[in-house]
Protein backbone atom coordinates (compact mmCIF):
# COMPACT_ATOMS: atom_id res chain seq x y z
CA UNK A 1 -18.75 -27.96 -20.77
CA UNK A 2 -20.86 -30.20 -18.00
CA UNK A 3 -18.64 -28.35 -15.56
CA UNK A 4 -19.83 -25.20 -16.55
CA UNK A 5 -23.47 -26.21 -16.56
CA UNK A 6 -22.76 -27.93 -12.92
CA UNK A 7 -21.22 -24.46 -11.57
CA UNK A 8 -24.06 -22.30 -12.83
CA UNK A 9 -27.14 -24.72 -11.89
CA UNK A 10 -25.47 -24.58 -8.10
CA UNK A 11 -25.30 -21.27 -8.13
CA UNK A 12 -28.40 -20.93 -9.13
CA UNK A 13 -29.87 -23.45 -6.13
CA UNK A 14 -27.47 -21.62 -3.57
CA UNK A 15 -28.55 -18.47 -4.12
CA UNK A 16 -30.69 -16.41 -2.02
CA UNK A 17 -34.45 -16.59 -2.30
CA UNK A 18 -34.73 -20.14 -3.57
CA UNK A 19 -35.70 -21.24 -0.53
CA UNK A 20 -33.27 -23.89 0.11
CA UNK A 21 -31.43 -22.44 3.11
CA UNK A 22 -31.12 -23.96 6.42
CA UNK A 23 -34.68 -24.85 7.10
CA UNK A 24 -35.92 -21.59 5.88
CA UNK A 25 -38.78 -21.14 3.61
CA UNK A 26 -38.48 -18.08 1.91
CA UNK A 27 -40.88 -17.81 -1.43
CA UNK A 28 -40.17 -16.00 -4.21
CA UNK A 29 -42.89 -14.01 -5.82
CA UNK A 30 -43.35 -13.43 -9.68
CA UNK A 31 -43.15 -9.72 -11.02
CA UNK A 32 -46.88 -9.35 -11.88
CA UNK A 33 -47.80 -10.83 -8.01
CA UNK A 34 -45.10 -7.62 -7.19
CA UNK A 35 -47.06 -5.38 -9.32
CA UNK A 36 -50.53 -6.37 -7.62
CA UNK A 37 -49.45 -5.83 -4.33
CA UNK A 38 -47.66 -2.98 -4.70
CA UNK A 39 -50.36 -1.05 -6.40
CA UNK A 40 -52.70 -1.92 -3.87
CA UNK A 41 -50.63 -0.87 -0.98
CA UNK A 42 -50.19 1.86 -2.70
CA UNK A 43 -54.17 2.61 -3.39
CA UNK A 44 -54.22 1.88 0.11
CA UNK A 45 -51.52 4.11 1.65
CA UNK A 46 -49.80 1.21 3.07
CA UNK A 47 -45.91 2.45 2.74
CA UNK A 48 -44.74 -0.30 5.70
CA UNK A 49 -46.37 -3.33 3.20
CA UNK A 50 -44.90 -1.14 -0.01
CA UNK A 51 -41.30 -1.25 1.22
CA UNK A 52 -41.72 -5.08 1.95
CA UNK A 53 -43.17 -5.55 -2.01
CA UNK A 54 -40.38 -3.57 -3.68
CA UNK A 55 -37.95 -6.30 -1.63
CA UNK A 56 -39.52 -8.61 -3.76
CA UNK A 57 -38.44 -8.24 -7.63
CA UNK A 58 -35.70 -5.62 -9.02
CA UNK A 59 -37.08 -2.10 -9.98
CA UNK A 60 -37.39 -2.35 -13.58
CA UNK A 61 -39.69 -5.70 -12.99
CA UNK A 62 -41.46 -4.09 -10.89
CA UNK A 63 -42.06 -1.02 -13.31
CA UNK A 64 -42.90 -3.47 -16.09
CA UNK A 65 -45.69 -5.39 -13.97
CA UNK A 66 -47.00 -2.22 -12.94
CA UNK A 67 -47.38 -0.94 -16.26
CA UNK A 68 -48.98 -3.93 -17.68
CA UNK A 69 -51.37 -3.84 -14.96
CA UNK A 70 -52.13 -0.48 -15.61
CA UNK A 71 -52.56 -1.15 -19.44
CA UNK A 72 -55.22 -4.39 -18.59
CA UNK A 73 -57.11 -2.27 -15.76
CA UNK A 74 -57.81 0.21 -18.29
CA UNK A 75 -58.72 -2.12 -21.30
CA UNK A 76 -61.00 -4.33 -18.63
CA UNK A 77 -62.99 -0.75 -17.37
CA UNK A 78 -63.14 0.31 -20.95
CA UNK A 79 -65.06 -2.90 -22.14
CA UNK A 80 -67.31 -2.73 -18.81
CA UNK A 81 -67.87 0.84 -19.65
CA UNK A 82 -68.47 0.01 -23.85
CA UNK A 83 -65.61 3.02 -24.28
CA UNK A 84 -62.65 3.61 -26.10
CA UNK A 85 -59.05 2.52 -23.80
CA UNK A 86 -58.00 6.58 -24.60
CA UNK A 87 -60.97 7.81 -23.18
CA UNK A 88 -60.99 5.40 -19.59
CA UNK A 89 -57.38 6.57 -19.44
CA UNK A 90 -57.82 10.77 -19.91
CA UNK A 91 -61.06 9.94 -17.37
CA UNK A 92 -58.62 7.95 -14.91
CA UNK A 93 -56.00 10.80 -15.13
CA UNK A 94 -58.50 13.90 -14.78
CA UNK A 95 -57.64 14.97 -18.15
CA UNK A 96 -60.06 16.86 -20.82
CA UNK A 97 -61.87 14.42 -23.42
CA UNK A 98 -60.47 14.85 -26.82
């Protein structure tokens, strides 16, 4: 059993991105840091630092920060606003009040 736990934990510290290689110091970034940048690159037209962010988590992290960004962006502008989440989102998205 311990030698199970010792093969997986060195995996684990071997493996790329941990920053434990031959003097290099590569950070690892968290999904919802992923989401931020990539949404502003994007709001920015910035496709050279958007190919670097998408490096940084797998795709369906990525999709997951970005959509809970989107969800708290439009809960924070519909309490600054004093209106309803639906309505900041149809008003974000150009569509028709209901």
């Amino acid at each position: 059993m311990f030698g199970r736990i010792r093969k997986s934990v060195g995996r684990i510290v071997k493996s790329p991105g941990t920053g434990t290689g031959l003097g290099t110091e590569r950070r690892t970034h968290n999904l919802f840091e992923a989401a931020a940048a990539y949404v502003s690159a994007r709001a920015e037209d910035d496709q050279d630092r958007v190919d670097e962010v998408v490096a940084w988590v797998s795709p369906e992290a990525l999709s997951f920060g970005v959509n809970e960004l989107a969800c708290r962006a439009v809960i924070a502008l519909a309490r600054e606003r004093g209106e309803s989440p639906s309505a900041v989102a149809r008003t974000l998205l150009g569509l028709p009040a209901v």
